[in-house]
PDB file of N, CA and C in Angstrom:
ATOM      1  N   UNK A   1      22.395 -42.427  25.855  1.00  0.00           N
ATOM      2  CA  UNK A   1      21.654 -41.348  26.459  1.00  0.00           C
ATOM      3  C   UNK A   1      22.344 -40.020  26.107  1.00  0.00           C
ATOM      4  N   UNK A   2      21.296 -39.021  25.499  1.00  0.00           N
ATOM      5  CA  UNK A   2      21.793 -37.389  25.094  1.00  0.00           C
ATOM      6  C   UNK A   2      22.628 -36.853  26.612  1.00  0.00           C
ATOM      7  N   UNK A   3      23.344 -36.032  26.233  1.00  0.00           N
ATOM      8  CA  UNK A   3      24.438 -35.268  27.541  1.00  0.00           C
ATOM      9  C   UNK A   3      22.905 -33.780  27.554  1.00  0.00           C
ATOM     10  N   UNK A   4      22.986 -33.757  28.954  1.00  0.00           N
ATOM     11  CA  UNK A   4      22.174 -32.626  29.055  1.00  0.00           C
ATOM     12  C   UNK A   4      23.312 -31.099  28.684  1.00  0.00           C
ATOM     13  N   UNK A   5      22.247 -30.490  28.202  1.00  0.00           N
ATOM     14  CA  UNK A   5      22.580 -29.312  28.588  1.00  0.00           C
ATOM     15  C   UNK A   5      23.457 -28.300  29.683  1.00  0.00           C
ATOM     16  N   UNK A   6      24.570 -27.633  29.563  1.00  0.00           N
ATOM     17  CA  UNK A   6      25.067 -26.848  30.504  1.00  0.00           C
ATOM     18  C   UNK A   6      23.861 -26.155  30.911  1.00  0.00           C
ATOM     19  N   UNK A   7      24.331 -25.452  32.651  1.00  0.00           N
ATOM     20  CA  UNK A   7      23.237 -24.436  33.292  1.00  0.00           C
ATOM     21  C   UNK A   7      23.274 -23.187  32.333  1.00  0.00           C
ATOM     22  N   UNK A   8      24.802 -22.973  32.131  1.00  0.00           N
ATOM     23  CA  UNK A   8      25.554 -21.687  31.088  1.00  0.00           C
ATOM     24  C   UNK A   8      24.018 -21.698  30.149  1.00  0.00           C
ATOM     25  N   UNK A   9      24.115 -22.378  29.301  1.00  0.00           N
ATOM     26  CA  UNK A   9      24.004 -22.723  28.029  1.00  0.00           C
ATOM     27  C   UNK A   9      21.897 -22.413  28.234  1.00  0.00           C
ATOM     28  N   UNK A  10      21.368 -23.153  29.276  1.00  0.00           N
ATOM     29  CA  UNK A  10      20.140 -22.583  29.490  1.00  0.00           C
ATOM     30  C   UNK A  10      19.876 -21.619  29.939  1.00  0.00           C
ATOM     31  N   UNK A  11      20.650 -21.040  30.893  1.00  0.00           N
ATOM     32  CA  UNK A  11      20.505 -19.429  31.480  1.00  0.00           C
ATOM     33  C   UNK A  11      21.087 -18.596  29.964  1.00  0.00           C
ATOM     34  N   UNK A  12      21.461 -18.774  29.163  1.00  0.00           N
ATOM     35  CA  UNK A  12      21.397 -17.889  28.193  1.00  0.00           C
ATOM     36  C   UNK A  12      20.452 -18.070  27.266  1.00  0.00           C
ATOM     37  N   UNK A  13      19.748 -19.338  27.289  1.00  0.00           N
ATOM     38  CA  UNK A  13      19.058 -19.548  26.547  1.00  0.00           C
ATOM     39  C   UNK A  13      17.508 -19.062  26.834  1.00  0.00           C
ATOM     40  N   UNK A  14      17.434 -18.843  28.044  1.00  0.00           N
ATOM     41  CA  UNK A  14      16.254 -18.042  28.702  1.00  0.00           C
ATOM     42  C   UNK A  14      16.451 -16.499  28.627  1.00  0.00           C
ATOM     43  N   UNK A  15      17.401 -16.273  28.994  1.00  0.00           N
ATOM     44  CA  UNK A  15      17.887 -14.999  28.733  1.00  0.00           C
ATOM     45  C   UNK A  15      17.328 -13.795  27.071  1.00  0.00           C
ATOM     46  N   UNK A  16      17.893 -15.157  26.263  1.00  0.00           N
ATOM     47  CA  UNK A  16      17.561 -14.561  25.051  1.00  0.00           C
ATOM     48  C   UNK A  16      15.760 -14.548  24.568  1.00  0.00           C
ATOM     49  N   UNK A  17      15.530 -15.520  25.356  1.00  0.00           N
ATOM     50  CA  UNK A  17      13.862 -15.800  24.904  1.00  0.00           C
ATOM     51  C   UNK A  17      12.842 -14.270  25.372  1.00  0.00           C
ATOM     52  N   UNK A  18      13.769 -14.513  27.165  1.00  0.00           N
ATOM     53  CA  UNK A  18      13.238 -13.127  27.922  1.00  0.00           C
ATOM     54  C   UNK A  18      12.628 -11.744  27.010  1.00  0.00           C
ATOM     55  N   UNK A  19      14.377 -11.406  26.683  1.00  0.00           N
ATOM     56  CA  UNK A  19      14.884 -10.093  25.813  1.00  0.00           C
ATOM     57  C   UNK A  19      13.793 -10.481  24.753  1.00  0.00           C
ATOM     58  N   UNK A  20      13.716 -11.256  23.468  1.00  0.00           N
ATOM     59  CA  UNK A  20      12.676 -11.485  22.749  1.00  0.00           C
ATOM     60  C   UNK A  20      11.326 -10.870  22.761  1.00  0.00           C
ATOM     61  N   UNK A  21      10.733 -11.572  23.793  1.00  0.00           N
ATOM     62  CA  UNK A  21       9.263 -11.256  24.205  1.00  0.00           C
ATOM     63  C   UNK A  21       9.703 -10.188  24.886  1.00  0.00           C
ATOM     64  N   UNK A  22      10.665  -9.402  25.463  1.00  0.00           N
ATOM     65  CA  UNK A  22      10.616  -7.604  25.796  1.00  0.00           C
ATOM     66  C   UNK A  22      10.431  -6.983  24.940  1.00  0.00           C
ATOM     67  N   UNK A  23      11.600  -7.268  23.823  1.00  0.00           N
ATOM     68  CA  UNK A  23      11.461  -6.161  22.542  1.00  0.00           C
ATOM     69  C   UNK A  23      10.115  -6.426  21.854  1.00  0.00           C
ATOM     70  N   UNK A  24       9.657  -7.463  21.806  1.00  0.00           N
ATOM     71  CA  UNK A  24       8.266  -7.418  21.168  1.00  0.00           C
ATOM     72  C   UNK A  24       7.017  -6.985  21.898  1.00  0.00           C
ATOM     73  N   UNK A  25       6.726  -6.891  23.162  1.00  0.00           N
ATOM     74  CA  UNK A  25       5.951  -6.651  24.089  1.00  0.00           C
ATOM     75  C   UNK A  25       5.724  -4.892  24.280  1.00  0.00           C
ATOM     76  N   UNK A  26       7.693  -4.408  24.268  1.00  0.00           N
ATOM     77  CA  UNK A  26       7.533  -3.191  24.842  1.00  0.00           C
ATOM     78  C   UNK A  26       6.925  -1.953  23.996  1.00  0.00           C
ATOM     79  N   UNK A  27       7.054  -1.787  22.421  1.00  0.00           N
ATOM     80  CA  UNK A  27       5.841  -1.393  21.574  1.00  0.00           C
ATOM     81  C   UNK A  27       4.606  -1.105  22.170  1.00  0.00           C
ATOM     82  N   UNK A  28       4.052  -2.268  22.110  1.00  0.00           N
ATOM     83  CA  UNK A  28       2.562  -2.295  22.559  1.00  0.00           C
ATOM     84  C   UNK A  28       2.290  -1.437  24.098  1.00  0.00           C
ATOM     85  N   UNK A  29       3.701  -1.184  24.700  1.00  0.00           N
ATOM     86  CA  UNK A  29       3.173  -0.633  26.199  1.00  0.00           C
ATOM     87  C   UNK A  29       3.242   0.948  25.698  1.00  0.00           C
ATOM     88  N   UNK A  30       4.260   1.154  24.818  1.00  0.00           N
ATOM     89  CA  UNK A  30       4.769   2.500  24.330  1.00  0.00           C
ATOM     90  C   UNK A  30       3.645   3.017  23.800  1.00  0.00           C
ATOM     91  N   UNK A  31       2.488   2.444  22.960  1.00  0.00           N
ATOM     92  CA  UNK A  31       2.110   2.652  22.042  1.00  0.00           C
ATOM     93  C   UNK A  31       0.582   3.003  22.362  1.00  0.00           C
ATOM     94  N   UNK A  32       0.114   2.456  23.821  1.00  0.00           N
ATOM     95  CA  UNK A  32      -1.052   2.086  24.728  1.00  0.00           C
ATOM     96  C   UNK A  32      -0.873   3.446  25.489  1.00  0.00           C
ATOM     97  N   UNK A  33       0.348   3.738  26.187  1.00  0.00           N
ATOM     98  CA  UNK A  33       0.796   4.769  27.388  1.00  0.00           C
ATOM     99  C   UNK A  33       0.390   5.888  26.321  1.00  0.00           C
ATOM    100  N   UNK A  34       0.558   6.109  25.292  1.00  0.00           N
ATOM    101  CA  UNK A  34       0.584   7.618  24.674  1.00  0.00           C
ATOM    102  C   UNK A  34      -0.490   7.416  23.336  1.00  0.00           C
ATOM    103  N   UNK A  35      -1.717   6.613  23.701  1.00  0.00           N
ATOM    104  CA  UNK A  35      -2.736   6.459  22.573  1.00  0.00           C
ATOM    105  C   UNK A  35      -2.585   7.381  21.769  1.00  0.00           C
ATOM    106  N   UNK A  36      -2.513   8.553  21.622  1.00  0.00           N
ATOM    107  CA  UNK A  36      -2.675   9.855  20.402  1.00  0.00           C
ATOM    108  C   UNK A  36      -1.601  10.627  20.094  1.00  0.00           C
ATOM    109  N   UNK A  37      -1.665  10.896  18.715  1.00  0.00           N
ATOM    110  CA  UNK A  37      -0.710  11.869  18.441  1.00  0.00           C
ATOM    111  C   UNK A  37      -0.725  13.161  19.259  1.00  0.00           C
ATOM    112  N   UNK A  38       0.284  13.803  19.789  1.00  0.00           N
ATOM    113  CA  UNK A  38       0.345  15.084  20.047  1.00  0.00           C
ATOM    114  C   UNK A  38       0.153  15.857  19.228  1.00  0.00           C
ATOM    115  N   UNK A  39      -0.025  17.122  19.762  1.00  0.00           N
ATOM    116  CA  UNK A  39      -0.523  18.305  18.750  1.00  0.00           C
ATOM    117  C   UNK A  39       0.595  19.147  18.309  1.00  0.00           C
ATOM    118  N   UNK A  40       1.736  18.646  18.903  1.00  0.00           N
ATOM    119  CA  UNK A  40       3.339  19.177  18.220  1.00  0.00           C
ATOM    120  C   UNK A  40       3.859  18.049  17.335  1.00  0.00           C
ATOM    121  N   UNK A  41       3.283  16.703  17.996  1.00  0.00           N
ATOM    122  CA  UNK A  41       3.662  16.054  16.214  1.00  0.00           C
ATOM    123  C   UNK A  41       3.107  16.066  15.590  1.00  0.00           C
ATOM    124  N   UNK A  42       1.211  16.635  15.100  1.00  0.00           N
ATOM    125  CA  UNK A  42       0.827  16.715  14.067  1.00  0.00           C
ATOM    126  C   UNK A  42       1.257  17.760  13.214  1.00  0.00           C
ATOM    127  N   UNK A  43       1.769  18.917  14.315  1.00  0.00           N
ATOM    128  CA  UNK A  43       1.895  20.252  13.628  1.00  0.00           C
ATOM    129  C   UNK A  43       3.550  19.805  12.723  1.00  0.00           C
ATOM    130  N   UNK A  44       4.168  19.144  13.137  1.00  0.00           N
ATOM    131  CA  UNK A  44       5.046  18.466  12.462  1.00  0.00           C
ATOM    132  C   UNK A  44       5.401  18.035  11.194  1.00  0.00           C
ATOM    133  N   UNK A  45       4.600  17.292  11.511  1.00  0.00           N
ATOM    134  CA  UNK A  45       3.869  16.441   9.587  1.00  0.00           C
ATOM    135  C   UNK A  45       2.878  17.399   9.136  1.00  0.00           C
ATOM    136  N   UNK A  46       2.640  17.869   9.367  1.00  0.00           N
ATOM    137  CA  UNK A  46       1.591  19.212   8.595  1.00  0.00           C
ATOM    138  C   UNK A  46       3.128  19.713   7.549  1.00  0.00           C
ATOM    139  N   UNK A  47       3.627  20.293   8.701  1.00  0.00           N
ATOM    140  CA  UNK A  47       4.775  21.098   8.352  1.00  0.00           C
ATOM    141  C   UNK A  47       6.126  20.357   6.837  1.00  0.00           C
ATOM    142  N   UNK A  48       5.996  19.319   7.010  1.00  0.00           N
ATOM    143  CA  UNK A  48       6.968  18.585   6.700  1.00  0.00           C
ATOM    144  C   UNK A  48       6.382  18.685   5.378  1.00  0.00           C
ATOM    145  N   UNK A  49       4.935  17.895   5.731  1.00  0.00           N
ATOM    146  CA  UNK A  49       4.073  17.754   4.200  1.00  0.00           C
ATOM    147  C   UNK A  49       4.050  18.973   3.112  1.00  0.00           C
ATOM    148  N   UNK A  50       3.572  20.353   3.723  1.00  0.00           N
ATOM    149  CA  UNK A  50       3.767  21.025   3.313  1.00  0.00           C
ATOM    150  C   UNK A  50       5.234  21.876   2.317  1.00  0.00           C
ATOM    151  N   UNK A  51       6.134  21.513   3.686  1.00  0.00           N
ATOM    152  CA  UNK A  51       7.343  21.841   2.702  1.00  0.00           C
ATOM    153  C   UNK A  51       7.727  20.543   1.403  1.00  0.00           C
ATOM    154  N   UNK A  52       7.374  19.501   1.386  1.00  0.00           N
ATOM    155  CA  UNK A  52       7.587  18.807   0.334  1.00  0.00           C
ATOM    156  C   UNK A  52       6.662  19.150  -0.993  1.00  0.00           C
ATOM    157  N   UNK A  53       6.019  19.471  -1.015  1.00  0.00           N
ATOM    158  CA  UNK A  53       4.673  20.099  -1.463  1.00  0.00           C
ATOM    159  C   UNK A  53       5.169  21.413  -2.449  1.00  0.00           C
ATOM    160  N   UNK A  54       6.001  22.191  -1.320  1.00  0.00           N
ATOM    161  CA  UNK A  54       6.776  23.581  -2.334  1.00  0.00           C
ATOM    162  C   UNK A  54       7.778  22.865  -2.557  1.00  0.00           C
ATOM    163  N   UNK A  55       8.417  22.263  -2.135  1.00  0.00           N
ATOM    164  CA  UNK A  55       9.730  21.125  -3.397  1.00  0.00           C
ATOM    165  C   UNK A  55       9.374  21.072  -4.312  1.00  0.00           C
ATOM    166  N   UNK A  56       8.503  20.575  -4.402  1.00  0.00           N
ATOM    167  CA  UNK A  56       7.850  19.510  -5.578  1.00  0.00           C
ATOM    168  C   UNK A  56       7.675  20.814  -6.814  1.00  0.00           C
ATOM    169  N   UNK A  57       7.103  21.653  -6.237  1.00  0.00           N
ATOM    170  CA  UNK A  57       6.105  22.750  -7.089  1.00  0.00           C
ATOM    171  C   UNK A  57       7.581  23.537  -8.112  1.00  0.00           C
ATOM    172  N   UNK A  58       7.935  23.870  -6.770  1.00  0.00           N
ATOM    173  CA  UNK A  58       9.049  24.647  -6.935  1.00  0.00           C
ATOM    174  C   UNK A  58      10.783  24.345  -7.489  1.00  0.00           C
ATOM    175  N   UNK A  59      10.765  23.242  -7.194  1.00  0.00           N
ATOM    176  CA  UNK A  59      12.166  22.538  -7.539  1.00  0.00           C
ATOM    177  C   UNK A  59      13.590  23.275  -6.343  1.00  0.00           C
ATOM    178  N   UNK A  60      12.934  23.743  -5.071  1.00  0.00           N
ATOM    179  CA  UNK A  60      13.557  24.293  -3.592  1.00  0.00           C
ATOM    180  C   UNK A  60      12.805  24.034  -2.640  1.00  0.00           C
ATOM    181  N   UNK A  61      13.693  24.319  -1.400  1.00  0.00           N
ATOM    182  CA  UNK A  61      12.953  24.485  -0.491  1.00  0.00           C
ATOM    183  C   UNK A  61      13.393  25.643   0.103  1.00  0.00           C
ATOM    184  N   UNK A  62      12.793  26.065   1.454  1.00  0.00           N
ATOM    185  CA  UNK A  62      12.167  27.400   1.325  1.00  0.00           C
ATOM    186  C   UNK A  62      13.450  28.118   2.309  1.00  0.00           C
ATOM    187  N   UNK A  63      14.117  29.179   1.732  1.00  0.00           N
ATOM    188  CA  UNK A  63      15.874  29.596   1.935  1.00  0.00           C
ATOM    189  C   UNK A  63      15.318  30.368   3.702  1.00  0.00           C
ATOM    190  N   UNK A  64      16.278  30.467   4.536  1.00  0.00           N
ATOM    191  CA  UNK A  64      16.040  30.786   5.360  1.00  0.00           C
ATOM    192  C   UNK A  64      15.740  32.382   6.107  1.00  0.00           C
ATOM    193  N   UNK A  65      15.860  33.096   4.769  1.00  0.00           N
ATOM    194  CA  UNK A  65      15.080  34.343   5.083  1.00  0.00           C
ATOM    195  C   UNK A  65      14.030  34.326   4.696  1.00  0.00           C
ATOM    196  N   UNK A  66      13.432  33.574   3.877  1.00  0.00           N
ATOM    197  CA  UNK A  66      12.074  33.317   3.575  1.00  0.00           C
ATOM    198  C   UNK A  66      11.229  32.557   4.595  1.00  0.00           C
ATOM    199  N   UNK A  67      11.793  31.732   5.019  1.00  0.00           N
ATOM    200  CA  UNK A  67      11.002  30.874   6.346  1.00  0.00           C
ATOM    201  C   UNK A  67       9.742  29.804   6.403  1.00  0.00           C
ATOM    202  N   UNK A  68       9.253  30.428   6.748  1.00  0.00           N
ATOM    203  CA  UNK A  68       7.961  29.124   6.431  1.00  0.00           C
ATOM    204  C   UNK A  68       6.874  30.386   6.322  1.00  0.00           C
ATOM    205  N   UNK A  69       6.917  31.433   5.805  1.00  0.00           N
ATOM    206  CA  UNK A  69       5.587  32.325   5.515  1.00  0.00           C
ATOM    207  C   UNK A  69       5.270  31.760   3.601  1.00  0.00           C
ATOM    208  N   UNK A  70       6.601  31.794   3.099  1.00  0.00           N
ATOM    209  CA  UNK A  70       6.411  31.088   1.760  1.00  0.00           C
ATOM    210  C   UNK A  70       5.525  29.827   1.547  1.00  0.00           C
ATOM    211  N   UNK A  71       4.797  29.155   2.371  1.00  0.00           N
ATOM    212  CA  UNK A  71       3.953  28.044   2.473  1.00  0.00           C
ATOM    213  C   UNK A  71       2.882  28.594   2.669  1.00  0.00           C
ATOM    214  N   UNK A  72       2.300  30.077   3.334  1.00  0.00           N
ATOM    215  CA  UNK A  72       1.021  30.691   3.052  1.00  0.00           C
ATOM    216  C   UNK A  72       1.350  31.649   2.150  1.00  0.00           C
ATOM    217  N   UNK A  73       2.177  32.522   1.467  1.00  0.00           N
ATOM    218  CA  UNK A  73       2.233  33.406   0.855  1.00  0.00           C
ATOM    219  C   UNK A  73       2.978  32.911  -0.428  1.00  0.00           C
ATOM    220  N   UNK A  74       2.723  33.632  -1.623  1.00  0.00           N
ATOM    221  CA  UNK A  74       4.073  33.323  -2.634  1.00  0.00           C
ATOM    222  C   UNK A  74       4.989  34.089  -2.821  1.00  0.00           C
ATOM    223  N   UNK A  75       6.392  33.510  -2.729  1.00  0.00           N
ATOM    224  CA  UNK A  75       7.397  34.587  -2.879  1.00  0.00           C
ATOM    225  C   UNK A  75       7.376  35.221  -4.190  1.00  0.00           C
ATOM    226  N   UNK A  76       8.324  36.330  -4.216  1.00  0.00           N
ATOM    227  CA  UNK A  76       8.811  37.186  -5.487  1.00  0.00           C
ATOM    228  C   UNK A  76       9.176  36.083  -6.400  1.00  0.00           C
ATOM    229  N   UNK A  77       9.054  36.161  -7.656  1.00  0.00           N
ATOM    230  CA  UNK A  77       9.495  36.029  -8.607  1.00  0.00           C
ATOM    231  C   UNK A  77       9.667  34.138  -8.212  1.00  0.00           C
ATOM    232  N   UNK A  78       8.716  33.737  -8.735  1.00  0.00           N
ATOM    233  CA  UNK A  78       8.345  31.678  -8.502  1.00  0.00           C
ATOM    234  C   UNK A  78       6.955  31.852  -8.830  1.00  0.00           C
ATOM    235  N   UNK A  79       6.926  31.631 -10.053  1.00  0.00           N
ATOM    236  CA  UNK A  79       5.793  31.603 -10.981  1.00  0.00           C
ATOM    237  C   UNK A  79       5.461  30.116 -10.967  1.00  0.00           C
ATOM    238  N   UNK A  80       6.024  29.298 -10.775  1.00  0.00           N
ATOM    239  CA  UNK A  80       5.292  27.601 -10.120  1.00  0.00           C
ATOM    240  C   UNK A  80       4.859  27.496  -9.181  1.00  0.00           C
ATOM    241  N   UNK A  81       4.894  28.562  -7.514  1.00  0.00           N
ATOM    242  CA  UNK A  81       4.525  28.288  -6.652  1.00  0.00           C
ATOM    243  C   UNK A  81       2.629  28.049  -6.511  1.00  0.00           C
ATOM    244  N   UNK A  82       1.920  27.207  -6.448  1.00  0.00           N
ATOM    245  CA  UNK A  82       1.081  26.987  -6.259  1.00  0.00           C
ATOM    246  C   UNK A  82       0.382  26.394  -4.765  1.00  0.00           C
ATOM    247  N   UNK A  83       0.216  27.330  -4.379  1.00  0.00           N
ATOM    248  CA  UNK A  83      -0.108  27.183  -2.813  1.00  0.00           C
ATOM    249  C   UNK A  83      -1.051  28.013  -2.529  1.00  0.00           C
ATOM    250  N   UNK A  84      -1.752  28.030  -1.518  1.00  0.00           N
ATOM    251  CA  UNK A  84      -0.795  27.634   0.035  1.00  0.00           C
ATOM    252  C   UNK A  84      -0.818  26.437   0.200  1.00  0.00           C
ATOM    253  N   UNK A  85       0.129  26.118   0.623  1.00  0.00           N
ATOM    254  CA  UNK A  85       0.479  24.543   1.375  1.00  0.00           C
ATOM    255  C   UNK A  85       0.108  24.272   2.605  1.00  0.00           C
ATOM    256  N   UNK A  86      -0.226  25.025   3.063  1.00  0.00           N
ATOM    257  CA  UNK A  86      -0.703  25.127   4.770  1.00  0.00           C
ATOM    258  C   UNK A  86      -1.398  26.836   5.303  1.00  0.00           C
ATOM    259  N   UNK A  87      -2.614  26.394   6.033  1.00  0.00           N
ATOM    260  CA  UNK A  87      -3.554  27.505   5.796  1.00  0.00           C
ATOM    261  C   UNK A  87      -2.688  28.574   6.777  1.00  0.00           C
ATOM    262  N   UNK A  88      -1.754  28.161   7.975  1.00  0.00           N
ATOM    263  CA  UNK A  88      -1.127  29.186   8.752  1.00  0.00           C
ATOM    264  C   UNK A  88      -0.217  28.463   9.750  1.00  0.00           C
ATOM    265  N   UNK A  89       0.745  29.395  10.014  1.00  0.00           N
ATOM    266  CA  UNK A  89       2.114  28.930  10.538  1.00  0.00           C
ATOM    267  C   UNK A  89       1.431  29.177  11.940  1.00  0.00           C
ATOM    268  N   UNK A  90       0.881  28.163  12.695  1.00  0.00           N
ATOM    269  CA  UNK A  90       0.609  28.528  14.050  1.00  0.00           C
ATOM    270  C   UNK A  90       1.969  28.443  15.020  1.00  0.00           C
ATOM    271  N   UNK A  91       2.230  29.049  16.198  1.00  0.00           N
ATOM    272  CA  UNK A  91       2.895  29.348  17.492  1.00  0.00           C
ATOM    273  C   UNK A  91       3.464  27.781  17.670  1.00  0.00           C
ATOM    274  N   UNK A  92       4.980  28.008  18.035  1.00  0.00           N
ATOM    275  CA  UNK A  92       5.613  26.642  18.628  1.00  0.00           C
ATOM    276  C   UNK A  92       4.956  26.582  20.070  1.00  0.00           C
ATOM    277  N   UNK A  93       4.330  24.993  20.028  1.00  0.00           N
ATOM    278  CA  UNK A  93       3.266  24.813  21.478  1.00  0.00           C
ATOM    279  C   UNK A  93       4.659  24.526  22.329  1.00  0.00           C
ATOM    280  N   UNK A  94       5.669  24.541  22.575  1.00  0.00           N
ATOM    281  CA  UNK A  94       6.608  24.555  23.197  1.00  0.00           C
ATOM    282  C   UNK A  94       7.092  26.098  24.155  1.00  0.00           C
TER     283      UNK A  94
END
């Protein structure tokens, strides 16, 4: 006859199953609670997209006295810039 199992040995073994089906479960609650993107993370990836966009064009990204107006406007002297990359730098909704 097999030796049963320690209690140890099943209380961890439930333990781990628990945690399992949490980490896989808790997604779906995360993901349900906040159905839609916000309108500060789209403005986000707008933003992001855009600056990869003048990378690309440009072989930089955009120096910090320039800012993010260089994504509607073209700077001095960047004869690759081909934009706009984004139609306007709207207000941090913050």
């Amino acid at each position: 006859m097999p030796a049963l199992p320690s209690h140890r040995f099943l209380w961890i073994l439930c333990t781990g199953c628990l945690l399992i089906l949490f980490a896989l479960w808790m997604p779906l609650v995360v993901i349900d609670s906040h159905g839609s993107i916000s309108p500060s993370q789209s403005q986000i990836s707008n933003l992001k997209t855009a600056i990869d966009a003048f990378e690309v064009d440009t072989g930089r990204h955009p120096t910090n006295a320039e800012a993010f107006s260089v994504l509607v406007t073209p700077p001095p002297n960047t004869p690759d810039w081909h934009g706009p990359y984004i139609e306007s730098i709207h207000e941090d909704p913050w």
